[in-house]
PDB file of N, CA and C in Angstrom:
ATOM      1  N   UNK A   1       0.839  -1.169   0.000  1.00  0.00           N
ATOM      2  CA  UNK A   1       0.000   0.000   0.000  1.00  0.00           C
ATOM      3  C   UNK A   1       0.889   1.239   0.000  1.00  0.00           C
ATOM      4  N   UNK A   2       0.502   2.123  -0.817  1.00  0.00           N
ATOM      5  CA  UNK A   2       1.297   3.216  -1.383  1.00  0.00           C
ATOM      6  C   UNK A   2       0.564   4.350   0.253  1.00  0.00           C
ATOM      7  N   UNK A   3       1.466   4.911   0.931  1.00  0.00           N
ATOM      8  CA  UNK A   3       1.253   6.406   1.922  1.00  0.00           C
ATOM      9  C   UNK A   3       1.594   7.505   0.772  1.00  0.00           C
ATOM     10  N   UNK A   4      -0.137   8.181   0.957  1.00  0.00           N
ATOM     11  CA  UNK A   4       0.305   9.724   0.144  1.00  0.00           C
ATOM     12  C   UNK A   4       0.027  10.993   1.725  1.00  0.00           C
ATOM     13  N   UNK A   5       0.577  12.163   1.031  1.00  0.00           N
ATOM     14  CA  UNK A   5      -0.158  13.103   2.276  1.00  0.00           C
ATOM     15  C   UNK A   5       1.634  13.349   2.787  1.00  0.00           C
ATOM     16  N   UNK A   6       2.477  12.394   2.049  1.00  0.00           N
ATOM     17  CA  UNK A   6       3.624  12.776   3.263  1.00  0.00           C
ATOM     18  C   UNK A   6       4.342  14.222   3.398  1.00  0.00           C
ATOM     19  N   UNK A   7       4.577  14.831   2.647  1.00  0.00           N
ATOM     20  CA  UNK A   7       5.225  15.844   2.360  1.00  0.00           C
ATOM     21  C   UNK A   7       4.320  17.033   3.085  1.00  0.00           C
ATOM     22  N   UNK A   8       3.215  17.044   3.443  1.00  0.00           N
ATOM     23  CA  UNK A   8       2.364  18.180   4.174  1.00  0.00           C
ATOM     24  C   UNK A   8       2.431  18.396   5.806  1.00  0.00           C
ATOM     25  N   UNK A   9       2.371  19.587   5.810  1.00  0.00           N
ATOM     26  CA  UNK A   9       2.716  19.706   7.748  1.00  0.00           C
ATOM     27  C   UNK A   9       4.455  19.325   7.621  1.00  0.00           C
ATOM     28  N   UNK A  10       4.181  18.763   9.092  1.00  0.00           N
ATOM     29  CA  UNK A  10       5.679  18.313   9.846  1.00  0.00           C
ATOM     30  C   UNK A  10       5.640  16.705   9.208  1.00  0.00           C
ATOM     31  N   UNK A  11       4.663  16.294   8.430  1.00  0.00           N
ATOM     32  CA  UNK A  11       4.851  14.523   7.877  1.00  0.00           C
ATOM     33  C   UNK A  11       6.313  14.021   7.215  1.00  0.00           C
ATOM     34  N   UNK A  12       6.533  15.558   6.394  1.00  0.00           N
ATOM     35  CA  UNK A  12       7.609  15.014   5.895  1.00  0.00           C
ATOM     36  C   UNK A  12       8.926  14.694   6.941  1.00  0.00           C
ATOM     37  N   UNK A  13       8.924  15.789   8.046  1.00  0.00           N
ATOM     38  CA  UNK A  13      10.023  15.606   8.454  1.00  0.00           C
ATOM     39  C   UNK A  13      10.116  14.653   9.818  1.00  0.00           C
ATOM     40  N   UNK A  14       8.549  13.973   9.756  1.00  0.00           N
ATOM     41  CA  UNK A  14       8.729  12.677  10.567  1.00  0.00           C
ATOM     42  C   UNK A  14       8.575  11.188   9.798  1.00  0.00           C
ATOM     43  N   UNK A  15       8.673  12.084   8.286  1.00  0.00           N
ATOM     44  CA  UNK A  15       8.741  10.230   7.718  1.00  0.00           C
ATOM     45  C   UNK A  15      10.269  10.208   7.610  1.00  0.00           C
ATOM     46  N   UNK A  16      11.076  11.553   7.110  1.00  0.00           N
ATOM     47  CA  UNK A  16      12.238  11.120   6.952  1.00  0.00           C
ATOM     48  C   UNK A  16      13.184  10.883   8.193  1.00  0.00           C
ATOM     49  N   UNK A  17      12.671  10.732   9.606  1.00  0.00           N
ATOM     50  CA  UNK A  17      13.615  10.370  10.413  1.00  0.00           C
ATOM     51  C   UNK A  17      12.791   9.263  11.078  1.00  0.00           C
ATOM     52  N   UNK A  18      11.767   9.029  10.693  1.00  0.00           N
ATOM     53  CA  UNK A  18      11.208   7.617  11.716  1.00  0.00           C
ATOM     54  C   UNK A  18      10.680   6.236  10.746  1.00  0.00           C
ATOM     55  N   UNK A  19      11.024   6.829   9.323  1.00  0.00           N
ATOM     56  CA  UNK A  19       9.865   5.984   8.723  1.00  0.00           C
ATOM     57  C   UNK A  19      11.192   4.889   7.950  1.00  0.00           C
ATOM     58  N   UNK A  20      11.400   4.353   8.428  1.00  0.00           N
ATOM     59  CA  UNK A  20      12.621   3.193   7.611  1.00  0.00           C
ATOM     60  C   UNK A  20      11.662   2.091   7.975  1.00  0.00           C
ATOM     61  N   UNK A  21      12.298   1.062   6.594  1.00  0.00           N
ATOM     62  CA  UNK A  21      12.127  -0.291   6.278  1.00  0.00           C
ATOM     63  C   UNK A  21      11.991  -1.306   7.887  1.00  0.00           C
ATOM     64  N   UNK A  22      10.858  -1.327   7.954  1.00  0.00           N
ATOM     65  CA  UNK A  22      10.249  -2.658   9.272  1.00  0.00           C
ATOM     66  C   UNK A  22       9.647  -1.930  10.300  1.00  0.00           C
ATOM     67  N   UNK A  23       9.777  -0.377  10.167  1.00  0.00           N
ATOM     68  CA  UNK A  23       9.414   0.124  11.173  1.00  0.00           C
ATOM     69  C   UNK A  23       8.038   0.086  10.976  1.00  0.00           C
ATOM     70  N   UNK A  24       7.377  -0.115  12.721  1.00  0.00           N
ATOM     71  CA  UNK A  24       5.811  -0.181  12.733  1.00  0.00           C
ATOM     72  C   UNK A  24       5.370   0.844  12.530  1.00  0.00           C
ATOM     73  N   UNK A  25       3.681   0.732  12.410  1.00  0.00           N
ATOM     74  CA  UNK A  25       2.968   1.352  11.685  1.00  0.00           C
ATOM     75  C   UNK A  25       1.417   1.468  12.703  1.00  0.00           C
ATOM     76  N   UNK A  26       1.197   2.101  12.941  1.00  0.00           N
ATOM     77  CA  UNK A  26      -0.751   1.884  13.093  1.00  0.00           C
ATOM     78  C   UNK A  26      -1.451   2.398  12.078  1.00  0.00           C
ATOM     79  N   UNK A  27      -2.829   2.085  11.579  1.00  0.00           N
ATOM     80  CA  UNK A  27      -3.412   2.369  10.724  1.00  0.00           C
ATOM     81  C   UNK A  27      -4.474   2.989  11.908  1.00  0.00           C
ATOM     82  N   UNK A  28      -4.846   4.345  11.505  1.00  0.00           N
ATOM     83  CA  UNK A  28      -6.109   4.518  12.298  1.00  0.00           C
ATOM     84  C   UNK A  28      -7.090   5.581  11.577  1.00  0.00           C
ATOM     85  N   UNK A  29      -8.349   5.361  12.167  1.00  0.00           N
ATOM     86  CA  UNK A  29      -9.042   6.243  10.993  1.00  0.00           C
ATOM     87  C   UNK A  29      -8.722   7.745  11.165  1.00  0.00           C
ATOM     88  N   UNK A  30      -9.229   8.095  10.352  1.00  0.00           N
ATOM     89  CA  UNK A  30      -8.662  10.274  10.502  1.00  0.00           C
ATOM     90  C   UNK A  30     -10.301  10.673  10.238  1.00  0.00           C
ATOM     91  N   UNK A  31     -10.754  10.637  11.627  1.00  0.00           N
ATOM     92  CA  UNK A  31     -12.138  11.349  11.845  1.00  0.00           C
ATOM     93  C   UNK A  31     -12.124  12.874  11.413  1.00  0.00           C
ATOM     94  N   UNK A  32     -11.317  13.446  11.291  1.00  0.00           N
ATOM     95  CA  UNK A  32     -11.182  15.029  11.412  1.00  0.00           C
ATOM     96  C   UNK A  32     -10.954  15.245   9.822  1.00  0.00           C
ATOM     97  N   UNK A  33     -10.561  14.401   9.068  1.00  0.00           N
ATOM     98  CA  UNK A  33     -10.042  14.672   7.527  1.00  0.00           C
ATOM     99  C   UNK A  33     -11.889  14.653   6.616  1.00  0.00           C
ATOM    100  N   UNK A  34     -11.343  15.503   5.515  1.00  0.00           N
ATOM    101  CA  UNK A  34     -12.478  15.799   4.176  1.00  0.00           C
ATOM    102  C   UNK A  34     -12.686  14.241   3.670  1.00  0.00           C
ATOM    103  N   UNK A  35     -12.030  13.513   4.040  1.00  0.00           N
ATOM    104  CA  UNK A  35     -12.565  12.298   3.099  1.00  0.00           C
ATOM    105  C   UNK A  35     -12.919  11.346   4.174  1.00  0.00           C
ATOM    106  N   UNK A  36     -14.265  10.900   4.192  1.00  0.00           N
ATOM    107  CA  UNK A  36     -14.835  10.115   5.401  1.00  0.00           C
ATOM    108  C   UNK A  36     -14.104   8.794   4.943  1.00  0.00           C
ATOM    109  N   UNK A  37     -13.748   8.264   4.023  1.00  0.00           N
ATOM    110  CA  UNK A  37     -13.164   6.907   4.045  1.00  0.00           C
ATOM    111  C   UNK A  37     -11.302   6.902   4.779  1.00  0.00           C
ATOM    112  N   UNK A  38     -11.071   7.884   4.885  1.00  0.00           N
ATOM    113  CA  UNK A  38      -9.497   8.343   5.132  1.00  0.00           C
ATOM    114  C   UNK A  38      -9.645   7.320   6.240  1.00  0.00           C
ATOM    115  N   UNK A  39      -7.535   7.042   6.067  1.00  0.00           N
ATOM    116  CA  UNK A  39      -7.610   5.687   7.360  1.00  0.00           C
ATOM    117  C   UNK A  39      -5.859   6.696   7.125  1.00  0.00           C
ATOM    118  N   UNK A  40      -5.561   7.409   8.536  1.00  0.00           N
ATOM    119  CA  UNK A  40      -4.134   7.838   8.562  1.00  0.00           C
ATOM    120  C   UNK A  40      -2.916   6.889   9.169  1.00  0.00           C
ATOM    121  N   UNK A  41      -1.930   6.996   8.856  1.00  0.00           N
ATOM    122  CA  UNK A  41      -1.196   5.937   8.904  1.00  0.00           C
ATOM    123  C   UNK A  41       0.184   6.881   9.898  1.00  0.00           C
ATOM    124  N   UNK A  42       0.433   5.952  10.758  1.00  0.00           N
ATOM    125  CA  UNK A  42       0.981   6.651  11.914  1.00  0.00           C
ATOM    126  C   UNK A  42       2.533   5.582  12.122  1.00  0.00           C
ATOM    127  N   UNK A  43       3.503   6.079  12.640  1.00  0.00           N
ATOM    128  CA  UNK A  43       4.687   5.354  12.518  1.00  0.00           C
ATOM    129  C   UNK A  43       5.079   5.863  13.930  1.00  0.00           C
ATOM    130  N   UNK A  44       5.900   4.472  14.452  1.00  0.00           N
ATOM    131  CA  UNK A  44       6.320   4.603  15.996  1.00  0.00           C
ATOM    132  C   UNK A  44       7.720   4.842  15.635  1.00  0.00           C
ATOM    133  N   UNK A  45       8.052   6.062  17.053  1.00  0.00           N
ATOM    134  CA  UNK A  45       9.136   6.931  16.975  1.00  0.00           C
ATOM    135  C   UNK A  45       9.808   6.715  18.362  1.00  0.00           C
ATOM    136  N   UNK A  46      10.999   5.841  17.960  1.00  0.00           N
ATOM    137  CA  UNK A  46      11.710   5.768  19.507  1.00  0.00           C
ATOM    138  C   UNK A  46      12.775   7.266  19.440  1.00  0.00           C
ATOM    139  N   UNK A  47      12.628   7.984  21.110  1.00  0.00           N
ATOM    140  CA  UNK A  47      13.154   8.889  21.290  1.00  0.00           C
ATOM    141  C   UNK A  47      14.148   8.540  22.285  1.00  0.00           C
ATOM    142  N   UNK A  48      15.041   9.779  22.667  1.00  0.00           N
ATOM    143  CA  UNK A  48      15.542   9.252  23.892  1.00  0.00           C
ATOM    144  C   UNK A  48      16.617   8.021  23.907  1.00  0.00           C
ATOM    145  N   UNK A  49      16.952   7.817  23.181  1.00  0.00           N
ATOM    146  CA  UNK A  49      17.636   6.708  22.869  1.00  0.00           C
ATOM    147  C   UNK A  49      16.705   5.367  23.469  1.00  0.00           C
ATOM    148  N   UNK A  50      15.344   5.182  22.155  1.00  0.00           N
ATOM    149  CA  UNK A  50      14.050   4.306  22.623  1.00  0.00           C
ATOM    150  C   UNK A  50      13.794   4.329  24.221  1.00  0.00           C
ATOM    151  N   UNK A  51      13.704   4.846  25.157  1.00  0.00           N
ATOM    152  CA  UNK A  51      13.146   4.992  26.726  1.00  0.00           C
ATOM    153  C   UNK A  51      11.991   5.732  26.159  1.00  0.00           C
ATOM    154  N   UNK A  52      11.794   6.291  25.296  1.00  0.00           N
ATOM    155  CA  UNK A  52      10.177   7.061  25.299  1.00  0.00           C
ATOM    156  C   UNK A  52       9.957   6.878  23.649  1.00  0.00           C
ATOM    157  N   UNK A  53       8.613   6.092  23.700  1.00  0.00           N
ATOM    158  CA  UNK A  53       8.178   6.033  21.982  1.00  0.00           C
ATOM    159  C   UNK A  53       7.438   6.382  22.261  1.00  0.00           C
ATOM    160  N   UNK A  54       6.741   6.820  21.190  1.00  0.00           N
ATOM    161  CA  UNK A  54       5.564   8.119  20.609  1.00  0.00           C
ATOM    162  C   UNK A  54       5.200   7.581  19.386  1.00  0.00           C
ATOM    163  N   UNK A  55       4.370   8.215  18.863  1.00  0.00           N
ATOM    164  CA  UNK A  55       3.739   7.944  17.428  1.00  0.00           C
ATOM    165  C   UNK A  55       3.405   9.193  16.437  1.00  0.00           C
ATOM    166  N   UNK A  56       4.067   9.215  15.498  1.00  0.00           N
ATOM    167  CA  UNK A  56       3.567  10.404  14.436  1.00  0.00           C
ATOM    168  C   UNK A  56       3.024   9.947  12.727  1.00  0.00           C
ATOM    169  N   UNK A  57       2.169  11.072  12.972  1.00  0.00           N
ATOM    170  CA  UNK A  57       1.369  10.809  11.789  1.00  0.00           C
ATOM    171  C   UNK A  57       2.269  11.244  10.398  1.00  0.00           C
ATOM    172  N   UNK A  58       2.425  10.040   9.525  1.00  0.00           N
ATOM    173  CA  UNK A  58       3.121  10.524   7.808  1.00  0.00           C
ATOM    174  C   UNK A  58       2.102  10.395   7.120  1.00  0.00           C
ATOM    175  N   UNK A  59       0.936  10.084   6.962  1.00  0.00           N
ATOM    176  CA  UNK A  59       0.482  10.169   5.605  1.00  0.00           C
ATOM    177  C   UNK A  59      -0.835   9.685   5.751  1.00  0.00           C
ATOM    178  N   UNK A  60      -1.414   9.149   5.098  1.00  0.00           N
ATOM    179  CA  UNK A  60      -3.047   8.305   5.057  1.00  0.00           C
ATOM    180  C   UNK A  60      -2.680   7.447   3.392  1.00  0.00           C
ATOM    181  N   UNK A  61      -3.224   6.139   3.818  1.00  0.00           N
ATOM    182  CA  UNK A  61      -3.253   5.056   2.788  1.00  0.00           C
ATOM    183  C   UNK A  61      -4.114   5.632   1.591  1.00  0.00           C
ATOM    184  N   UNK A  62      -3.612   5.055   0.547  1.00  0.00           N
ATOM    185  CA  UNK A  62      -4.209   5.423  -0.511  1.00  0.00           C
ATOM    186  C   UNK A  62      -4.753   3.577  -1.027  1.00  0.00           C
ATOM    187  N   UNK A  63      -6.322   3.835  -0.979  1.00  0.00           N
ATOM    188  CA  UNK A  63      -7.082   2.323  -0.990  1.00  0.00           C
ATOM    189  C   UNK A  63      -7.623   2.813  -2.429  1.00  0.00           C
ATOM    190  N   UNK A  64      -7.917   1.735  -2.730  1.00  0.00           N
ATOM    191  CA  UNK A  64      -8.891   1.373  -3.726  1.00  0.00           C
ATOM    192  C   UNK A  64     -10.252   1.942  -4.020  1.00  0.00           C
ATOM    193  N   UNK A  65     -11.006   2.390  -4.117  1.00  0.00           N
ATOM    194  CA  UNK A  65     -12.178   3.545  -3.716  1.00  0.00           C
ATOM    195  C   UNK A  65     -13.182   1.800  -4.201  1.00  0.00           C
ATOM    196  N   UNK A  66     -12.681   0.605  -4.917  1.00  0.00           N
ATOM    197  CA  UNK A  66     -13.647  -0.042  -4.598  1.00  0.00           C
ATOM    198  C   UNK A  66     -13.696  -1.121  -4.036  1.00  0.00           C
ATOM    199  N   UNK A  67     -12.882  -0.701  -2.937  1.00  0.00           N
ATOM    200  CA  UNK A  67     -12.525  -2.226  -1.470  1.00  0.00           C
ATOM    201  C   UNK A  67     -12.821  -0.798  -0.452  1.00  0.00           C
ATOM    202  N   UNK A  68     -13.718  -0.128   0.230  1.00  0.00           N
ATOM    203  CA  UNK A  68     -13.269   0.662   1.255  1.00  0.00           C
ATOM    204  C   UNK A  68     -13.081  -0.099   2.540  1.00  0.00           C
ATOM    205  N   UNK A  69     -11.834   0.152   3.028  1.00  0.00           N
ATOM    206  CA  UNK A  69     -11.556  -0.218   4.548  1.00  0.00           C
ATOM    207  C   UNK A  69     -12.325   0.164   5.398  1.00  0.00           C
ATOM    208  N   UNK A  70     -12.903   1.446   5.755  1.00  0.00           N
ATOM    209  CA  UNK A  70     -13.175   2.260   6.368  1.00  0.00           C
ATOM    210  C   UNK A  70     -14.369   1.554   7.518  1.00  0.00           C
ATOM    211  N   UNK A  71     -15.718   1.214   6.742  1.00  0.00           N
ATOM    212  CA  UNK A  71     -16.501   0.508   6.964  1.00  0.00           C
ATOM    213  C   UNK A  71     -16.534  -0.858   7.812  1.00  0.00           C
ATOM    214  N   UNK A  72     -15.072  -1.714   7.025  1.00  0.00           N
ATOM    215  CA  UNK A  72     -14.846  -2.380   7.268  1.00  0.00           C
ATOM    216  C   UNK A  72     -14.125  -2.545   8.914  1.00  0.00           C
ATOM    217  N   UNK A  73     -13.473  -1.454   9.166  1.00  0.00           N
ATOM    218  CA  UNK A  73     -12.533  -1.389  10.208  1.00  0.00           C
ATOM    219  C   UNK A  73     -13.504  -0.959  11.160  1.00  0.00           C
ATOM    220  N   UNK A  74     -13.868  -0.102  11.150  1.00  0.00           N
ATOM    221  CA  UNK A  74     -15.759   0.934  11.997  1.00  0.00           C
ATOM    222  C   UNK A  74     -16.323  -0.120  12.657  1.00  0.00           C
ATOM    223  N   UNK A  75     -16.684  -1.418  11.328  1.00  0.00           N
ATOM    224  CA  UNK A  75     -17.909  -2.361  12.420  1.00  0.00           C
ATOM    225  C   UNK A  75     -16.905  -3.546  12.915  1.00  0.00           C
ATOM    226  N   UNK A  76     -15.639  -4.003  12.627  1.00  0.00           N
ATOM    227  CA  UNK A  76     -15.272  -5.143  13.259  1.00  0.00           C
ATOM    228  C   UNK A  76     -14.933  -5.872  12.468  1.00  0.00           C
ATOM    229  N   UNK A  77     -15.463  -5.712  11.103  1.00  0.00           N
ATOM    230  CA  UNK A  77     -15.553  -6.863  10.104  1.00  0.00           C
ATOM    231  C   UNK A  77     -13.778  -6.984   9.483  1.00  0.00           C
ATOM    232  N   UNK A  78     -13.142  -6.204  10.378  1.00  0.00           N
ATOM    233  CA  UNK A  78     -11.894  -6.512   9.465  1.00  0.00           C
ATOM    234  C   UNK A  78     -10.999  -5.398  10.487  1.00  0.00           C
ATOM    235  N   UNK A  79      -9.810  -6.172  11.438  1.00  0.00           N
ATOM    236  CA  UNK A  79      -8.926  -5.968  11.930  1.00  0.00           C
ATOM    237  C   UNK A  79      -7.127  -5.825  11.698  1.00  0.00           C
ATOM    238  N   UNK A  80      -6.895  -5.066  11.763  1.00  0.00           N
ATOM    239  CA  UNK A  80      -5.386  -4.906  11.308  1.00  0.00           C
ATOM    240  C   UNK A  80      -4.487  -5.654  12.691  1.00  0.00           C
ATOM    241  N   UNK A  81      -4.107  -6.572  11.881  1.00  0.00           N
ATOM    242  CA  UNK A  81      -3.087  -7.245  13.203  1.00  0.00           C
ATOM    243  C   UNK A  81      -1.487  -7.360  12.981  1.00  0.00           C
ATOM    244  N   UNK A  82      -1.210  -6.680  11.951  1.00  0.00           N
ATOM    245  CA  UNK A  82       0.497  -6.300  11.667  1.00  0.00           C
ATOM    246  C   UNK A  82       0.810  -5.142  10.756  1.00  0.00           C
ATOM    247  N   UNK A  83       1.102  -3.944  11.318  1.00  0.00           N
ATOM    248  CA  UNK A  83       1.698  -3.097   9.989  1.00  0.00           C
ATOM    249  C   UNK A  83       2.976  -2.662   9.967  1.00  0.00           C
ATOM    250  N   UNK A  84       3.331  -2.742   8.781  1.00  0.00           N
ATOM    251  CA  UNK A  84       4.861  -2.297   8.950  1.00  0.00           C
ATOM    252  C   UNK A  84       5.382  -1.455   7.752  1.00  0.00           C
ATOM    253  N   UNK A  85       6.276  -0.584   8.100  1.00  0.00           N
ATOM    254  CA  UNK A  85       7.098   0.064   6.507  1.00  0.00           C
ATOM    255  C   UNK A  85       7.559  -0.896   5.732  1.00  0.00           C
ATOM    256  N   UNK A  86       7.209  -1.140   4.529  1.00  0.00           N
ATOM    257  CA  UNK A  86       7.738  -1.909   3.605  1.00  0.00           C
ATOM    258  C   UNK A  86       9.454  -1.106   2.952  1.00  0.00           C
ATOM    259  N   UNK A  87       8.795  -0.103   2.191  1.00  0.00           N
ATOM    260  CA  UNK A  87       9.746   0.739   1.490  1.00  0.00           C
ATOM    261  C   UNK A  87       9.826   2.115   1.807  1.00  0.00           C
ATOM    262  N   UNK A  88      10.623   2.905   1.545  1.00  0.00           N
ATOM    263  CA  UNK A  88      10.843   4.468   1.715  1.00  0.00           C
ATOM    264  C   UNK A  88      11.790   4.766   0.370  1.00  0.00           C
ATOM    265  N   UNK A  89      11.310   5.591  -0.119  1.00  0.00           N
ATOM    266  CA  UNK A  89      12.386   6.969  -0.689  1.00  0.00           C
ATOM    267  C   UNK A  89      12.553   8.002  -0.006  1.00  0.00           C
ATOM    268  N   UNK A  90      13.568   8.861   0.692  1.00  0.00           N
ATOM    269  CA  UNK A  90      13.072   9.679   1.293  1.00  0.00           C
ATOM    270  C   UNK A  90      14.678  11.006   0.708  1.00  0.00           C
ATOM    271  N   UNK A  91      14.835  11.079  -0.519  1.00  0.00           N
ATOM    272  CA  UNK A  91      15.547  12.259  -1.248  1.00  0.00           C
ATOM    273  C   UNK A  91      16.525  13.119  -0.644  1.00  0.00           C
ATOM    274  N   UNK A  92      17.438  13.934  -0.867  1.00  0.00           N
ATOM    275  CA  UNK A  92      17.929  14.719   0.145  1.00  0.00           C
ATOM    276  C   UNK A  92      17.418  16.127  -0.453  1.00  0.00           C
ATOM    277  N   UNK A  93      17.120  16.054  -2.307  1.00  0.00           N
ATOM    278  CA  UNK A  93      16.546  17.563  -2.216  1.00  0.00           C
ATOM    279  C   UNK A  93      15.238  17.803  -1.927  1.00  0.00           C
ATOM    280  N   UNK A  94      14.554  18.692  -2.050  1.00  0.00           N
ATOM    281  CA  UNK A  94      12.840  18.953  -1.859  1.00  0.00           C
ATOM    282  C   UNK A  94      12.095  18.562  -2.662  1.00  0.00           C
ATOM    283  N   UNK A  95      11.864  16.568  -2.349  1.00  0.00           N
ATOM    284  CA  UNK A  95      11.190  16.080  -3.064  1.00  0.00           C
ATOM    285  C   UNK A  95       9.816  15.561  -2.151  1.00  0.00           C
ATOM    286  N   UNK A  96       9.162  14.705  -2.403  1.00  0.00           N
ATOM    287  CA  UNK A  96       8.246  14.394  -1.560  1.00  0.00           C
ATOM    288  C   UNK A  96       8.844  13.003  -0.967  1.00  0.00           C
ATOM    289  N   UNK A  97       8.820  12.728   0.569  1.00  0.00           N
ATOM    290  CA  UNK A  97       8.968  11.046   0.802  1.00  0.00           C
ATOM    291  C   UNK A  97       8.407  10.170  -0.092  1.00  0.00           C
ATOM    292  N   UNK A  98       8.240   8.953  -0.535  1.00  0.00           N
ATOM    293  CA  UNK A  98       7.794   7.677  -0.452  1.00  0.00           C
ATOM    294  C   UNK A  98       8.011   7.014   0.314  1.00  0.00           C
ATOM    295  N   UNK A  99       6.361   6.239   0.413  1.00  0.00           N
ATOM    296  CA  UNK A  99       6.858   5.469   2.092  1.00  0.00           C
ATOM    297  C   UNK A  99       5.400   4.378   0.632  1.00  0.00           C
ATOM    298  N   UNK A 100       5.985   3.035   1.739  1.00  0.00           N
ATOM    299  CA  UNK A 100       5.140   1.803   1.386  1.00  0.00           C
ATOM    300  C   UNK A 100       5.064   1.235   2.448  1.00  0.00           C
ATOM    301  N   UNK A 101       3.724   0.825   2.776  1.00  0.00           N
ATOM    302  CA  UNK A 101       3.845  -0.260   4.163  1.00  0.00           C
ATOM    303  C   UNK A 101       3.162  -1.406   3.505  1.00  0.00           C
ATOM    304  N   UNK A 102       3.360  -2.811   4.468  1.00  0.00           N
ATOM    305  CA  UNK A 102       2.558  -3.964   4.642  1.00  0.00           C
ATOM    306  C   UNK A 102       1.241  -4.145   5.567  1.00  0.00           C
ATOM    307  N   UNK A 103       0.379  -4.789   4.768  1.00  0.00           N
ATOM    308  CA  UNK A 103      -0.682  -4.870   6.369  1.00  0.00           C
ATOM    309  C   UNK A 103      -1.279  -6.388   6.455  1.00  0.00           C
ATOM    310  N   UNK A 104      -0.904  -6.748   7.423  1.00  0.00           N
ATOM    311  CA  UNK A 104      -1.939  -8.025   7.309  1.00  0.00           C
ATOM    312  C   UNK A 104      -3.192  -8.028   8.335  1.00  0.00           C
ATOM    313  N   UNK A 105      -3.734  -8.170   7.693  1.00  0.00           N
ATOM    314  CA  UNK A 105      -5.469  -8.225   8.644  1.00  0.00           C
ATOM    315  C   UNK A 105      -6.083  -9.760   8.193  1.00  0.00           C
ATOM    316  N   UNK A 106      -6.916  -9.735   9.696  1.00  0.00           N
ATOM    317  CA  UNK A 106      -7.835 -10.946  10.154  1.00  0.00           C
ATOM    318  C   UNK A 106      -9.161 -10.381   9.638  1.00  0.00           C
ATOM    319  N   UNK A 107      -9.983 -11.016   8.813  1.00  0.00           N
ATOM    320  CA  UNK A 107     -11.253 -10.466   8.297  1.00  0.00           C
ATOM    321  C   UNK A 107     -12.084 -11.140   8.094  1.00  0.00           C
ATOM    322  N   UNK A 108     -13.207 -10.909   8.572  1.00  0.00           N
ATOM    323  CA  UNK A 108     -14.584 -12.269   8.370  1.00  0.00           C
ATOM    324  C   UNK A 108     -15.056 -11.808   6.688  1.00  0.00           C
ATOM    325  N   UNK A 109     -14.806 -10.785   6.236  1.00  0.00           N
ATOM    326  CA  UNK A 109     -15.372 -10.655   5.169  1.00  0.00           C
ATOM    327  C   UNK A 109     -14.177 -11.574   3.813  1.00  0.00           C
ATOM    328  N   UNK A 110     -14.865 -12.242   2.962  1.00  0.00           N
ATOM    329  CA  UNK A 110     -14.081 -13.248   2.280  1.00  0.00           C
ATOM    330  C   UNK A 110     -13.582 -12.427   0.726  1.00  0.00           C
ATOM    331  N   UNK A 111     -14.138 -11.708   0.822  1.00  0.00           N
ATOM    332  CA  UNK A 111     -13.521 -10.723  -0.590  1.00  0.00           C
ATOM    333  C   UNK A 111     -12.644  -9.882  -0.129  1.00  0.00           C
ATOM    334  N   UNK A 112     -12.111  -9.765   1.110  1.00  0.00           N
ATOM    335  CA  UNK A 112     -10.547  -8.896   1.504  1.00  0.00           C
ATOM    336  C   UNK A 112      -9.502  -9.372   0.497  1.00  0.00           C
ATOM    337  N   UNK A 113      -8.743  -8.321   0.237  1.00  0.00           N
ATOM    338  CA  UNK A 113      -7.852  -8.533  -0.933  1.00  0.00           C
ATOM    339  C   UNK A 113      -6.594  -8.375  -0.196  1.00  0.00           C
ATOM    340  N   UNK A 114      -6.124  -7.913   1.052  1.00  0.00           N
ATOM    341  CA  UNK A 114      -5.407  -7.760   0.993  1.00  0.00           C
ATOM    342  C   UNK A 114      -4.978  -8.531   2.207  1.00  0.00           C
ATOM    343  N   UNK A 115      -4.614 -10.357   2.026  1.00  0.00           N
ATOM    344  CA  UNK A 115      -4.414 -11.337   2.725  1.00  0.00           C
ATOM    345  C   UNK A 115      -3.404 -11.562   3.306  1.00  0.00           C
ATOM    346  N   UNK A 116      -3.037 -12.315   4.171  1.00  0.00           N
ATOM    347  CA  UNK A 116      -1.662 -12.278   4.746  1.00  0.00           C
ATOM    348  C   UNK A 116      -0.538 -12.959   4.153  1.00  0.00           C
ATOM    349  N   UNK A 117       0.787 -12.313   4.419  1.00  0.00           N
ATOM    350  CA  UNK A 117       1.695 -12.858   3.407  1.00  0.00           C
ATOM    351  C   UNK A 117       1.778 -12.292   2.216  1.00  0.00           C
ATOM    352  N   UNK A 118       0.702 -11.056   1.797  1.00  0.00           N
ATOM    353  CA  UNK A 118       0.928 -10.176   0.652  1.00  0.00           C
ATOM    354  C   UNK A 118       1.456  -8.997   0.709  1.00  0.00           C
TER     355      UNK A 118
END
């Protein structure tokens, strides 16, 4: 799953110091955003030399407009039980990050596409 949104606010400058390859991820919805299907995607930030992690927001998933998660995640019907950074570009001139994560979810619904191990 492709993260867009990174380059806006402070995203960029917490994907390019927290967002590397394996690092976790939460997916959570973004009640406050223009697009009611939005699901923002948040990356854990060890500080402190890791004694204090935190979580900052890089971006919101960019889904399929005809699989919505959103719904899915709201009633239960579909749980995220691993996310992680897959890939990053993250440039040294003023470009935008790329970030890619993995997700595997547990889902009663049988047309989820996006299965574990993918």
């Amino acid at each position: 799953m492709i993260v867009v949104g990174t380059a806006f606010g402070d995203r960029e400058r917490m994907t390019r110091a927290f967002a590397r390859k394996g690092a976790e991820v939460q997916l959570r919805r973004a009640m406050g955003s223009r697009d009611p299907q939005a699901i923002a995607v948040w990356v854990r930030c060890s500080r402190f030399f890791g004694l204090w992690k935190t979580w900052a927001h890089i971006g919101f998933v960019a889904l399929d407009p005809s699989d919505p998660w959103a719904p899915k995640l709201d009633s239960g019907a579909m749980r995220v039980v691993r996310a992680w950074v897959h890939s990053t570009y993250v440039p040294l001139e003023r470009e935008m990050p790329k970030v890619s994560v993995r997700v595997i979810v547990d889902s009663d619904a049988p047309d989820t596409l996006h299965k574990p191990g993918l």
